[in-house]
N, C-alpha and C. Protein backbone atom coordinates (compact mmCIF):
# COMPACT_ATOMS: atom_id res chain seq x y z
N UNK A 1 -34.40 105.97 56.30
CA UNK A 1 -32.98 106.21 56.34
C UNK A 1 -32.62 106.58 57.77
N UNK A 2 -31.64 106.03 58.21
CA UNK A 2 -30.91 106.12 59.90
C UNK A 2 -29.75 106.81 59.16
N UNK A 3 -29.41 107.49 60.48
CA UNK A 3 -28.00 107.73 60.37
C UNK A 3 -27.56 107.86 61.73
N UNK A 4 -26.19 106.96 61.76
CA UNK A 4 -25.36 107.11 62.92
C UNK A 4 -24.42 108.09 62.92
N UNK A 5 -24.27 108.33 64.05
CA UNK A 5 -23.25 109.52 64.53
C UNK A 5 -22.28 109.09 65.68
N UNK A 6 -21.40 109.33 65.30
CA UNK A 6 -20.40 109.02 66.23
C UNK A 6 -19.83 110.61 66.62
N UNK A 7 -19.72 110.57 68.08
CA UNK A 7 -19.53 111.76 68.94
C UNK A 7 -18.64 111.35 69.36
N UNK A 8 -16.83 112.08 69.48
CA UNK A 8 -15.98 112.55 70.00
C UNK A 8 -15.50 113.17 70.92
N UNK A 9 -15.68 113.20 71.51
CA UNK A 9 -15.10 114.44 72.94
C UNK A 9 -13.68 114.69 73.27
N UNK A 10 -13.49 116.08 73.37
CA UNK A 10 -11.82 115.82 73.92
C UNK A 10 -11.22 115.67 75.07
N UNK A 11 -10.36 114.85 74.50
CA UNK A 11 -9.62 114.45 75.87
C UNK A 11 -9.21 115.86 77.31
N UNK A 12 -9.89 115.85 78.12
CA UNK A 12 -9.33 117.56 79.23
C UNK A 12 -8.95 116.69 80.02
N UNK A 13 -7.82 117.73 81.09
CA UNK A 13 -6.97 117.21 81.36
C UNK A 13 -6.92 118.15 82.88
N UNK A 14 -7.68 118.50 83.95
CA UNK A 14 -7.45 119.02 85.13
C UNK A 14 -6.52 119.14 85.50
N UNK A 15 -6.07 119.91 86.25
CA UNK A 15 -4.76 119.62 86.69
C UNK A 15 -4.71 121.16 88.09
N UNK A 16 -4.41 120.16 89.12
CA UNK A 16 -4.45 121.68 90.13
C UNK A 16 -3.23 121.29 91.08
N UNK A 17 -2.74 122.60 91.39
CA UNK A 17 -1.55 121.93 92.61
C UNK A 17 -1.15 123.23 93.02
N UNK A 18 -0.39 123.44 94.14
CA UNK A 18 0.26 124.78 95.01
C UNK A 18 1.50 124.40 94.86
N UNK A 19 2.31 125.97 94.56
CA UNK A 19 3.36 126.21 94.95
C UNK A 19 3.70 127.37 96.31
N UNK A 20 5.13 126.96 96.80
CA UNK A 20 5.62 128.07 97.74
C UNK A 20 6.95 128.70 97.78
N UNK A 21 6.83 129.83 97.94
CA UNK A 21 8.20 130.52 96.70
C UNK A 21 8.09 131.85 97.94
N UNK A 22 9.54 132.38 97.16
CA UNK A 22 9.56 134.35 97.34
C UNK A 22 8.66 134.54 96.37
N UNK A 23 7.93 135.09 96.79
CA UNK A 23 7.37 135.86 95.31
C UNK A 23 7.56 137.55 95.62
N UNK A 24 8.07 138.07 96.43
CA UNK A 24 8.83 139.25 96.10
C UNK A 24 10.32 138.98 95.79
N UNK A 25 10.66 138.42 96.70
CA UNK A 25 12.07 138.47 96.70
C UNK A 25 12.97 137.31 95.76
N UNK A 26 12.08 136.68 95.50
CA UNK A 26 13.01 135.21 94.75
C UNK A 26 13.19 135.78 93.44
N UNK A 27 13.80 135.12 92.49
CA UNK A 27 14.12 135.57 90.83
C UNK A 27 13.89 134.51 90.15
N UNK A 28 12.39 134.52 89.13
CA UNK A 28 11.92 133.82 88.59
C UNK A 28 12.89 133.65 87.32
N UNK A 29 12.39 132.02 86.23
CA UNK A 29 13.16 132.60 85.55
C UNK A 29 13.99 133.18 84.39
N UNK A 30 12.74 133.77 83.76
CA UNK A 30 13.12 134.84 83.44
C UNK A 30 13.69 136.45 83.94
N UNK A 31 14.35 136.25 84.87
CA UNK A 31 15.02 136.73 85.73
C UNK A 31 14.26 138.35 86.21
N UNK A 32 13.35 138.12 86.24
CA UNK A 32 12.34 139.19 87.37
C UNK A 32 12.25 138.69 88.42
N UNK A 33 11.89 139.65 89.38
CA UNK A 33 11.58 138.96 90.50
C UNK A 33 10.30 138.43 90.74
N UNK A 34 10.01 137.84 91.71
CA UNK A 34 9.15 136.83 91.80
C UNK A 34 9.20 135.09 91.66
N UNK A 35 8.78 134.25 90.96
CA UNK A 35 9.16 132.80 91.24
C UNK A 35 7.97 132.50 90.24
N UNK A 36 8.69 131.15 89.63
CA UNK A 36 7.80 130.24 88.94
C UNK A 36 6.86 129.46 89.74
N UNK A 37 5.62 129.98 89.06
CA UNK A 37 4.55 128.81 90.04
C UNK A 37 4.78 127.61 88.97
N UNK A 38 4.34 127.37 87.90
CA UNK A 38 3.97 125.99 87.10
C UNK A 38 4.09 126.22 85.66
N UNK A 39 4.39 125.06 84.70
CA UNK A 39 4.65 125.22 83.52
C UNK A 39 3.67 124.15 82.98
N UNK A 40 3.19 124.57 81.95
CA UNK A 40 1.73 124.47 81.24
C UNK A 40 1.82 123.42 80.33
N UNK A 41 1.87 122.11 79.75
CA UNK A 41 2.02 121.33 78.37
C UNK A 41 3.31 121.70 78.59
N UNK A 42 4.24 121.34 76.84
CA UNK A 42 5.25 120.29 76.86
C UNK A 42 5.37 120.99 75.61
N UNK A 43 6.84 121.49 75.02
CA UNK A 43 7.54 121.96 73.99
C UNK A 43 7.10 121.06 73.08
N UNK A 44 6.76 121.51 71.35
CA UNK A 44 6.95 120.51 70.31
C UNK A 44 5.57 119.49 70.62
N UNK A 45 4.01 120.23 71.03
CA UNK A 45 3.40 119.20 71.50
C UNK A 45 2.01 120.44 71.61
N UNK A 46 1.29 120.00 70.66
CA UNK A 46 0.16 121.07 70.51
C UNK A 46 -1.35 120.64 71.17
N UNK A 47 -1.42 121.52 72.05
CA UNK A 47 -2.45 121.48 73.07
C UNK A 47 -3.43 122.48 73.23
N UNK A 48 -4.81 122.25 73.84
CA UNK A 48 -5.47 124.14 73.93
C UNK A 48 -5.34 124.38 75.36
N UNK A 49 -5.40 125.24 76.17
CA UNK A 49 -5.19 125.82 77.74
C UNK A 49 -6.88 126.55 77.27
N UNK A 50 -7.60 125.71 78.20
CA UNK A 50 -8.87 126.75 78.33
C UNK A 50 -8.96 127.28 78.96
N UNK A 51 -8.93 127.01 80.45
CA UNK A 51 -8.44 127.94 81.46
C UNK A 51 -7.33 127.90 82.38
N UNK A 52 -6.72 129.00 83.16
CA UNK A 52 -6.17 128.86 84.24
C UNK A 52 -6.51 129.61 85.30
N UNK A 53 -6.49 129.29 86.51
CA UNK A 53 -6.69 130.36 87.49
C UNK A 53 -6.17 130.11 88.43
N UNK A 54 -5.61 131.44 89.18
CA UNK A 54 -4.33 131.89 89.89
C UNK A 54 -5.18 131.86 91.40
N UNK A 55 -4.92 131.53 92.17
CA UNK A 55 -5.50 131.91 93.54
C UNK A 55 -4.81 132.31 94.43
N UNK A 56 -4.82 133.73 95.04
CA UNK A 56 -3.85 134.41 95.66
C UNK A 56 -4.66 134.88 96.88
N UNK A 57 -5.69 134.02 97.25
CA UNK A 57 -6.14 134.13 98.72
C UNK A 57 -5.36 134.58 100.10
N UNK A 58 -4.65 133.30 99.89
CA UNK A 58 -3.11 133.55 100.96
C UNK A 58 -2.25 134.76 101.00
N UNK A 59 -2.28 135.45 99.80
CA UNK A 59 -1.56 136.75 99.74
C UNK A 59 -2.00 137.77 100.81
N UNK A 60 -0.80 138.67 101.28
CA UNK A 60 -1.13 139.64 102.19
C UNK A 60 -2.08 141.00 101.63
N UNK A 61 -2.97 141.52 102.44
CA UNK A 61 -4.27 142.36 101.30
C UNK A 61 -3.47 143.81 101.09
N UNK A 62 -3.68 144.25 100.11
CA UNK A 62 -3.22 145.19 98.94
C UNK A 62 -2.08 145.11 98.38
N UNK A 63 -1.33 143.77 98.32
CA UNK A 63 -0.73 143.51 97.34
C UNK A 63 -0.74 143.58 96.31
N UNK A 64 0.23 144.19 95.44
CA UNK A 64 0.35 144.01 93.97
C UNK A 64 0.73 142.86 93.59
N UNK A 65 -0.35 142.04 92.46
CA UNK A 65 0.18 140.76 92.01
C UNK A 65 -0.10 140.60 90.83
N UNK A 66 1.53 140.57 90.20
CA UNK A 66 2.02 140.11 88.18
C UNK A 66 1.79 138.45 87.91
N UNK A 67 0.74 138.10 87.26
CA UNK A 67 1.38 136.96 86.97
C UNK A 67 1.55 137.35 85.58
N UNK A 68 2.27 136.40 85.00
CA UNK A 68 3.37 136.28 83.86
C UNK A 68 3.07 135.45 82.80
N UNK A 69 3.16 135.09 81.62
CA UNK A 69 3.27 133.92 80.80
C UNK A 69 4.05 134.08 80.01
N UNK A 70 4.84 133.25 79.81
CA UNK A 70 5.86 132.65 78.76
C UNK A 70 6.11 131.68 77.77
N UNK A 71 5.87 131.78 76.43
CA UNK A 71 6.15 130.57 75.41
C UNK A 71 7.48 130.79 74.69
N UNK A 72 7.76 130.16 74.35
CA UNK A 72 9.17 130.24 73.29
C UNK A 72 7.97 130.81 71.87
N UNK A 73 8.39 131.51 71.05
CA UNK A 73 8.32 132.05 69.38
C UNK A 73 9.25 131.83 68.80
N UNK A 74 9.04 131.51 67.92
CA UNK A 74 10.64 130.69 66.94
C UNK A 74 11.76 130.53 67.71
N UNK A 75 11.48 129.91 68.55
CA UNK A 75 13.07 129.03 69.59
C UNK A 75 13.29 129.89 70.67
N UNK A 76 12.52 131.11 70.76
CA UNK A 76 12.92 132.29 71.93
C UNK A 76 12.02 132.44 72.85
N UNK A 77 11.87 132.20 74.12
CA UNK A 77 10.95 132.40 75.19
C UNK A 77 10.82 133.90 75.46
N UNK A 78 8.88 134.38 75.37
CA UNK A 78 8.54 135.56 75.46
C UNK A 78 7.99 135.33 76.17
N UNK A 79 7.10 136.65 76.69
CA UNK A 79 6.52 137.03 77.14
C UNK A 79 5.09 136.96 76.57
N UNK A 80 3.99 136.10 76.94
CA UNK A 80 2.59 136.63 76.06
C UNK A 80 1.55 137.21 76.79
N UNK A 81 1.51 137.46 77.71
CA UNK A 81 0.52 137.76 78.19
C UNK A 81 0.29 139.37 77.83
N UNK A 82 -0.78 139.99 78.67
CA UNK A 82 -0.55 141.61 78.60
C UNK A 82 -0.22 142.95 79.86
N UNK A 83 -0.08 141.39 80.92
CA UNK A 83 0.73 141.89 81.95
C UNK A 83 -0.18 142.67 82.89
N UNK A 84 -1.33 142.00 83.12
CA UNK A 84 -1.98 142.88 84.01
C UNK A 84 -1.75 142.63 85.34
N UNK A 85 -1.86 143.91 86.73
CA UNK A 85 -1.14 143.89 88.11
C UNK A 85 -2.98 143.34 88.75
N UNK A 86 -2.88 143.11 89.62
CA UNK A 86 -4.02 142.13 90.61
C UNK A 86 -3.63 142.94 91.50
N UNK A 87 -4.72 143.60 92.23
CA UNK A 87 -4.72 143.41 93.85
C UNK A 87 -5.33 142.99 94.79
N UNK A 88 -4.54 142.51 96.04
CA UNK A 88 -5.26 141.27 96.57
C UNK A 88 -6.13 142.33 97.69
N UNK A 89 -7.77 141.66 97.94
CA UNK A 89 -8.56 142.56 98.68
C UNK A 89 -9.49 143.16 97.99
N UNK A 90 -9.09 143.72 96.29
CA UNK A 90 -9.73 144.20 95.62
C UNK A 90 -10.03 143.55 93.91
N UNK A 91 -9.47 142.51 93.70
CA UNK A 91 -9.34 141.79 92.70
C UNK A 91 -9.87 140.13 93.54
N UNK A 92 -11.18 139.50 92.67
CA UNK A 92 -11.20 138.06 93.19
C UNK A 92 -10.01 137.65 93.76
N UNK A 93 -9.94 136.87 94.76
CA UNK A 93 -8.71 136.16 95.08
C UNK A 93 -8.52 134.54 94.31
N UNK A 94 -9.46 134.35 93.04
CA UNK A 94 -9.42 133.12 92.49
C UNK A 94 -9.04 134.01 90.61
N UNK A 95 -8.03 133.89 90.51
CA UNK A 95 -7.79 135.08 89.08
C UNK A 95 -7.94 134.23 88.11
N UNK A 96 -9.18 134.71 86.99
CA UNK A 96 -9.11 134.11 85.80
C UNK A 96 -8.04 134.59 85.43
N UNK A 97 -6.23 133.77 84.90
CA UNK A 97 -5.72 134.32 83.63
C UNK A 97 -6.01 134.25 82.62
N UNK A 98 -6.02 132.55 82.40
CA UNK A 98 -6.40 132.39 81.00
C UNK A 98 -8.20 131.60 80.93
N UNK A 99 -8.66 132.77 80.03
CA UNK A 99 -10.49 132.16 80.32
C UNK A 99 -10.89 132.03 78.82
N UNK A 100 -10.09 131.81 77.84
CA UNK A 100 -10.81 131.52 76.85
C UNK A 100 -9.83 130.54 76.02
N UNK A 101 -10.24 129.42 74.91
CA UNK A 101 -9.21 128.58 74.38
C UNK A 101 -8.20 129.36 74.17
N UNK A 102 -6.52 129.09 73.99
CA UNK A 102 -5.75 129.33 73.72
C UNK A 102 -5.05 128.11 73.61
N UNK A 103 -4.89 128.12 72.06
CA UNK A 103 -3.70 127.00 71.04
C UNK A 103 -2.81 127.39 71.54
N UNK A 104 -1.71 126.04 71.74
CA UNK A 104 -0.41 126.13 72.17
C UNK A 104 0.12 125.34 71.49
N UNK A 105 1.39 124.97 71.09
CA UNK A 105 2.51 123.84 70.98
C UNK A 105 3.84 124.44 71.39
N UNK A 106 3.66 124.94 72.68
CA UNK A 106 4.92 125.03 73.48
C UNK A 106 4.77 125.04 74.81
N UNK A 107 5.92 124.90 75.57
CA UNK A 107 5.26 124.97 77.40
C UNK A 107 5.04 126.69 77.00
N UNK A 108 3.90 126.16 78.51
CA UNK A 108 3.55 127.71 78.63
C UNK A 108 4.01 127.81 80.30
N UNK A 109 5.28 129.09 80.68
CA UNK A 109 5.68 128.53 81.76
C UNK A 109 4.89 130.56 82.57
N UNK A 110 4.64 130.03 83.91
CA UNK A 110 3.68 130.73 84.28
C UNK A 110 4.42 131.63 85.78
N UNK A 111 4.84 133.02 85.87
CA UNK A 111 5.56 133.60 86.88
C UNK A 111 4.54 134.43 87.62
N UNK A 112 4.94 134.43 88.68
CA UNK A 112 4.35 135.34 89.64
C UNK A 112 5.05 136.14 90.60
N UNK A 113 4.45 137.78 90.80
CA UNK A 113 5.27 138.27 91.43
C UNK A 113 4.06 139.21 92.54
N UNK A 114 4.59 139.32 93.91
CA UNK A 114 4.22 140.01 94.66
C UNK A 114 5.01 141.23 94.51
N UNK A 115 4.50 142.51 95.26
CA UNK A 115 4.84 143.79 95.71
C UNK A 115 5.52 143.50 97.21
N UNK A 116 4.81 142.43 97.68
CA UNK A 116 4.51 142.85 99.74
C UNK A 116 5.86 141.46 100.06
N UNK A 117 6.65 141.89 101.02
CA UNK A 117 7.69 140.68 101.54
C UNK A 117 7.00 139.78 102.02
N UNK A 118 5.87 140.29 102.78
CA UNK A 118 5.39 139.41 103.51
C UNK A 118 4.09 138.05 102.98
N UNK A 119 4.72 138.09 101.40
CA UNK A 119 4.24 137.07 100.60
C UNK A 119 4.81 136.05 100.17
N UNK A 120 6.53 136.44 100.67
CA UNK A 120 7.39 135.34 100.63
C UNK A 120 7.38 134.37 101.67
N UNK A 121 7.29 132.93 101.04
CA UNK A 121 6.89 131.97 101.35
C UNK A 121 5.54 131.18 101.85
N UNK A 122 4.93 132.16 101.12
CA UNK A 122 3.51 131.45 101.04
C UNK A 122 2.86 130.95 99.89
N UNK A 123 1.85 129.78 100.13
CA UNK A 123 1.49 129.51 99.12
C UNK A 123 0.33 129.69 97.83
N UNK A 124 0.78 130.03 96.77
CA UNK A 124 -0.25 130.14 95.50
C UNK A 124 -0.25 128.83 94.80
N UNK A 125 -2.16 128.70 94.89
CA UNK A 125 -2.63 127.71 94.42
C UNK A 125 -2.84 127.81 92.56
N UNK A 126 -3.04 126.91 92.08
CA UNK A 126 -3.84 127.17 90.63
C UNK A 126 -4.31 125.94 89.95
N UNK A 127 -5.01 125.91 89.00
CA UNK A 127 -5.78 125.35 88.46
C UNK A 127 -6.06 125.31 86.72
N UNK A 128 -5.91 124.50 85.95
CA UNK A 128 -5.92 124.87 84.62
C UNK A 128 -6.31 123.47 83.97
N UNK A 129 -6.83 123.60 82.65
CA UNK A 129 -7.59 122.57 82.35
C UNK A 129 -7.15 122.31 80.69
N UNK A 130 -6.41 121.56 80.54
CA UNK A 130 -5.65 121.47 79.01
C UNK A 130 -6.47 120.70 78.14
N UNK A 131 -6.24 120.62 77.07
CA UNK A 131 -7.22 119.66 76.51
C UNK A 131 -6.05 118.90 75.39
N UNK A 132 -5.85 117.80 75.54
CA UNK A 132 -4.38 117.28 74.91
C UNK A 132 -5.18 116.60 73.13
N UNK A 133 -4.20 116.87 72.09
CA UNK A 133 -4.79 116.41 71.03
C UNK A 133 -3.70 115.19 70.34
């Protein structure tokens, strides 16, 4: 007796790019300060986010740095994350946010905020790896 197996893999989906913003001074928006770096998948469209990571190399050192996440919950954009502050110098400058699967079927839109002025207009890189179903 044989048996075949057919193996599946899922489709991942890399994805890396920089933004350049206030990130003290601009108003992301959900209207904090700081600035939208990038928005994650696609409303109405269920995906996993295995990882993301924030790279705040470029940031000026002992900065305080929020990043943010946001999904809509029954039609209303929250807040999900648990809001932890980074500082740059003393925190990797490559930030795991998100390091373990996380199911989605909504954008996941992603804010960042500096403490220091002198972080406005520089750029934060990132990196995240979706896996589309």
């Amino acid at each position: 007796m044989s048996f075949v197996s057919t193996i599946t893999f899922p489709k991942l989906e890399p994805t890396s790019g920089s933004e350049i913003a206030n990130w003290k001074s601009g108003a992301a928006t959900s209207g904090l300060a700081g600035a939208d770096l990038v928005t994650i998948g696609a409303n109405d469209i269920t995906n996993i986010l295995h990882t993301l990571i924030v790279a705040i190399n470029a940031l000026e050192a002992a900065a305080n740095i929020n990043v943010r996440l946001y999904a809509q919950v029954n039609g209303t954009e929250r807040r999900i994350d648990p809001g932890e502050t980074y500082i740059k110098g003393t925190d990797p400058d490559g930030l795991t946010v998100v390091n373990s699967p996380l199911a989605i079927h909504e954008a996941v839109r992603v804010e960042v905020y500096s403490d220091n002025i002198l972080d406005d207009g520089k750029a934060i890189a990132y990196d995240y790896l979706l896996e589309a179903n």
